[in-house]
C-alpha atoms as a PDB file:
ATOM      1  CA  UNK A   1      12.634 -15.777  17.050  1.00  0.00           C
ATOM      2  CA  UNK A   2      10.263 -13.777  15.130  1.00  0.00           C
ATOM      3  CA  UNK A   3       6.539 -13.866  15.734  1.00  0.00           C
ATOM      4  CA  UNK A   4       4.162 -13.505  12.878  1.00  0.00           C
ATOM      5  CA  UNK A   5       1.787 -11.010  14.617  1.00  0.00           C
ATOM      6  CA  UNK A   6      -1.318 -11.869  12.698  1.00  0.00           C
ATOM      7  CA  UNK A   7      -0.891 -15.377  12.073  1.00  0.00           C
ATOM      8  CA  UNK A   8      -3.646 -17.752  13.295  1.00  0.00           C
ATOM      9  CA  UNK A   9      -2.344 -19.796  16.945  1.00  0.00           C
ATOM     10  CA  UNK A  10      -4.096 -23.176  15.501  1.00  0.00           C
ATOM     11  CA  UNK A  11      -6.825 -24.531  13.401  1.00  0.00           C
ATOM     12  CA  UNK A  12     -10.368 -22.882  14.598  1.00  0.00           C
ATOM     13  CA  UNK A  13     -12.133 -25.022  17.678  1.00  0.00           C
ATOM     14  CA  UNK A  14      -9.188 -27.570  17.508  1.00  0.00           C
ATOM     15  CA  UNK A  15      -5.770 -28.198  19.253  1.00  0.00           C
ATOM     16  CA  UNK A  16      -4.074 -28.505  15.667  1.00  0.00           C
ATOM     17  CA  UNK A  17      -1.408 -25.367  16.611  1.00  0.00           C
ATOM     18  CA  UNK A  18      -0.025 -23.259  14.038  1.00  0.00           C
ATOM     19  CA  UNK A  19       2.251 -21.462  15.922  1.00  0.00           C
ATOM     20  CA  UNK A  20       4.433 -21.957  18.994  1.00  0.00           C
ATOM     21  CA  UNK A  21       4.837 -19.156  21.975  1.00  0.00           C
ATOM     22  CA  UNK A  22       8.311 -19.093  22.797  1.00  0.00           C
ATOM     23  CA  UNK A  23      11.930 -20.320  21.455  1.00  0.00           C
ATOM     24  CA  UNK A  24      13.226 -23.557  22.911  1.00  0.00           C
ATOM     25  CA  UNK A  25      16.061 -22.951  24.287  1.00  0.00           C
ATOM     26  CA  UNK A  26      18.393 -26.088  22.785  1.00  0.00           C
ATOM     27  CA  UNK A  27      17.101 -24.429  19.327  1.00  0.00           C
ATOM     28  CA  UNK A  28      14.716 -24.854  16.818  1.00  0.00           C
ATOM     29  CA  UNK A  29      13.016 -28.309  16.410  1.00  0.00           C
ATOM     30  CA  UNK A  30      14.442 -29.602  13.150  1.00  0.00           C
ATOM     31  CA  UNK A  31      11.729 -29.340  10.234  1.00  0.00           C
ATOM     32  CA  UNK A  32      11.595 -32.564   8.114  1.00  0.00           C
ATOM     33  CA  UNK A  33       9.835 -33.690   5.350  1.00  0.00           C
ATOM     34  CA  UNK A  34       6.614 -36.176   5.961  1.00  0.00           C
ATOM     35  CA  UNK A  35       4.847 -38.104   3.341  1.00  0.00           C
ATOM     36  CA  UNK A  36       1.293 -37.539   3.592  1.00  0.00           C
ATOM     37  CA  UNK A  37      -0.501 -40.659   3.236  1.00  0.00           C
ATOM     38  CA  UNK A  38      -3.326 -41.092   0.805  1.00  0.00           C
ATOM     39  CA  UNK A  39      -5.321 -42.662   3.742  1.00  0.00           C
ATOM     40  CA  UNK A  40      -4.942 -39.671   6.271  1.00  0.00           C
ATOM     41  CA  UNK A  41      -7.939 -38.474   8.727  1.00  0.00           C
ATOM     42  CA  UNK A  42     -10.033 -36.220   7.122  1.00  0.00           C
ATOM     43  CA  UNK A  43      -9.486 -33.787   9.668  1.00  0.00           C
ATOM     44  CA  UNK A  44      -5.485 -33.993   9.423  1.00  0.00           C
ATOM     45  CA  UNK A  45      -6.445 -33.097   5.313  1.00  0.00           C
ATOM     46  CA  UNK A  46      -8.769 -30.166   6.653  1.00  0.00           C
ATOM     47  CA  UNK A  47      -5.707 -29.034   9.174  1.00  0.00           C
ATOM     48  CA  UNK A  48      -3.490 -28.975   6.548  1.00  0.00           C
ATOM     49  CA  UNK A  49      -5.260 -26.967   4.287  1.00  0.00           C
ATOM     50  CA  UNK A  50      -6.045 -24.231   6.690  1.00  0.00           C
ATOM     51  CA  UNK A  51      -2.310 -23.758   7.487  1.00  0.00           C
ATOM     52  CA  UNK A  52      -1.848 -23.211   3.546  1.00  0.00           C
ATOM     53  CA  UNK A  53      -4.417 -20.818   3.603  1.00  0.00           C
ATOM     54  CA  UNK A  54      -2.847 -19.049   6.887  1.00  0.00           C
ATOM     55  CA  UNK A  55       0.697 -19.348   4.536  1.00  0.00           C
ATOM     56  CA  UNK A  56      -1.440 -17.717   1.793  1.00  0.00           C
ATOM     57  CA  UNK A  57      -2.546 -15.170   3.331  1.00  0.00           C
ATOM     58  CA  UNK A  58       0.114 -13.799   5.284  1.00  0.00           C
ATOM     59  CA  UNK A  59       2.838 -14.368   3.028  1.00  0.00           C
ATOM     60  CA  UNK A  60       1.374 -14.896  -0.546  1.00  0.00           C
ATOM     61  CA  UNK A  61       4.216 -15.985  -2.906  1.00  0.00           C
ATOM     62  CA  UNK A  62       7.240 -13.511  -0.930  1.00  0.00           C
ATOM     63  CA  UNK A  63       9.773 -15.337   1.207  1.00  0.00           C
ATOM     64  CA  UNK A  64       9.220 -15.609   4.624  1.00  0.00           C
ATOM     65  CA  UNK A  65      11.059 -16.273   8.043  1.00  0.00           C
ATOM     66  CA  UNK A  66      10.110 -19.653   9.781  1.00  0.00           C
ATOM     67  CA  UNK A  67       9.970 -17.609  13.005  1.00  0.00           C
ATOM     68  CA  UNK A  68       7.080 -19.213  15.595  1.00  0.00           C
ATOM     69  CA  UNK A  69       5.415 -21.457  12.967  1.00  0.00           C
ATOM     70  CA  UNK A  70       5.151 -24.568  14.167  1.00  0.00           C
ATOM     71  CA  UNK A  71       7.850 -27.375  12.898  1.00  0.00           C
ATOM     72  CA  UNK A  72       5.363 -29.942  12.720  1.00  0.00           C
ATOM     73  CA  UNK A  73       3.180 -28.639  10.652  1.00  0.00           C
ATOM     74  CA  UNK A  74       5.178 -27.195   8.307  1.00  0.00           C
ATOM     75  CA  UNK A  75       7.070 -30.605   7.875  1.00  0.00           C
ATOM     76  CA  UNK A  76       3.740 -31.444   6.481  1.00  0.00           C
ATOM     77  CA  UNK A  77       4.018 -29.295   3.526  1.00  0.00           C
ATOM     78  CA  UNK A  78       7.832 -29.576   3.307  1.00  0.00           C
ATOM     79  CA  UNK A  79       9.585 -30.097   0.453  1.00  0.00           C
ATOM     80  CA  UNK A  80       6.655 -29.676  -1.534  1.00  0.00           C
ATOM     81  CA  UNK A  81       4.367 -26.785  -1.409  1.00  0.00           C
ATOM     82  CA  UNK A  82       6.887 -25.196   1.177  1.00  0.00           C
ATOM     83  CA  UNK A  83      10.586 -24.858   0.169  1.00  0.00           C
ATOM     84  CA  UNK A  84      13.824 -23.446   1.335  1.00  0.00           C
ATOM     85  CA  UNK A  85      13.506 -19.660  -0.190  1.00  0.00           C
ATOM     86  CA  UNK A  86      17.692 -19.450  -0.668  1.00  0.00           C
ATOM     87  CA  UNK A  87      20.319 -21.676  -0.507  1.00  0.00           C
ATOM     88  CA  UNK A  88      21.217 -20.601   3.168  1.00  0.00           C
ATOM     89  CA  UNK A  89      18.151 -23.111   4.423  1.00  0.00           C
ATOM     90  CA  UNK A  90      18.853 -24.654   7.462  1.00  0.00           C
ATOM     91  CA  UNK A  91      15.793 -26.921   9.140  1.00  0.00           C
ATOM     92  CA  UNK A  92      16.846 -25.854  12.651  1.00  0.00           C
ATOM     93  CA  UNK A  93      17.106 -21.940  12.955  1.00  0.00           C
ATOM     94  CA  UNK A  94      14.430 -20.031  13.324  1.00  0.00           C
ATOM     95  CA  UNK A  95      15.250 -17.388  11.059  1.00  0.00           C
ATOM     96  CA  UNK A  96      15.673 -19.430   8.290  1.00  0.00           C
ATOM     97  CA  UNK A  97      14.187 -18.748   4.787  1.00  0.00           C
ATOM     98  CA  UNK A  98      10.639 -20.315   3.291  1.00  0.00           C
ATOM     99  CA  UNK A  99       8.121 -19.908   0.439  1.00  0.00           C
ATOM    100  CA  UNK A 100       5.243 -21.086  -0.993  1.00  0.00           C
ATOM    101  CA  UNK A 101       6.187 -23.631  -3.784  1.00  0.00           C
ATOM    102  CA  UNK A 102       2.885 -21.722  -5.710  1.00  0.00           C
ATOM    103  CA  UNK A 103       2.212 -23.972  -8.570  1.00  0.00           C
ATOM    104  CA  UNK A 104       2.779 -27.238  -6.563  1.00  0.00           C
ATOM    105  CA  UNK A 105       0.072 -25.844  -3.704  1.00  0.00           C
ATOM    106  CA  UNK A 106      -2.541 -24.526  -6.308  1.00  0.00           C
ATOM    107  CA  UNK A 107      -2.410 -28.596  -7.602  1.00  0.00           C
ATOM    108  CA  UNK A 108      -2.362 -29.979  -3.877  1.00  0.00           C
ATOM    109  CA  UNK A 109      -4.482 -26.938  -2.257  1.00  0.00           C
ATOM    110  CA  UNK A 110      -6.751 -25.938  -5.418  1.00  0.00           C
ATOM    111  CA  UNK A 111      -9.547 -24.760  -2.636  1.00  0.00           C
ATOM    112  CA  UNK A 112      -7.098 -21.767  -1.221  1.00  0.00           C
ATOM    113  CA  UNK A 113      -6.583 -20.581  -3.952  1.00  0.00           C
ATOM    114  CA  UNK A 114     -10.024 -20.715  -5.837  1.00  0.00           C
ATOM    115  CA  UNK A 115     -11.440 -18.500  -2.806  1.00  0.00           C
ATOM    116  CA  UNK A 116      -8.533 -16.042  -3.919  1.00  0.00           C
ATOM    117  CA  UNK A 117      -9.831 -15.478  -7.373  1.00  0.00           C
ATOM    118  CA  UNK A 118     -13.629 -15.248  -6.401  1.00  0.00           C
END
């Protein structure tokens, strides 16, 4: 399993993780697509948005290898502004292949990527 050196461990003062320490040893949790509800926690909305930005900044629009991020949070973004990269996509190995769906996380995360042009 590859760690993104770098790569924030959670949201700032919060337990929202980003990233997990070590490979589980039955495999990779499965990464599924969840609908985010209009009438989601403020906070979850915040969360969410700071794991784009993480994305963002680490990876910008290049392919990159699921590696330690954490499952649940990107099945958050899944399937829309975070998509299989090649056709070899498989939701439970860790090396498989995601990017940043760019023009669908500019509509849904316009606040990453207005810091980016300032």
């Amino acid at each position: 399993m590859l760690k993104h050196r770098g790569f924030p461990s959670r949201f700032p003062s919060s337990d929202f993780q980003f990233t997990i320490r070590r490979a589980h040893k039955k495999g990779a949790t499965k990464l599924v697509s969840r609908e985010r509800y209009a009438d989601r926690k403020h906070v979850d909305r915040r969360v969410d948005e700071g794991f784009m930005r993480a994305l963002w900044e680490n990876f910008g629009d290049q392919p990159f290898e699921r590696g330690n991020l954490d499952a649940g949070r990107l099945s958050w973004l899944l399937g829309r502004e975070v998509v299989a990269a090649d056709d070899s996509y498989d939701p439970e190995d860790y090396e498989t292949l995601l990017k940043i769906n760019v023009p669908k996380a500019m509509v849904n995360f316009p606040d990453v990527f207005d810091s980016e042009s300032a």
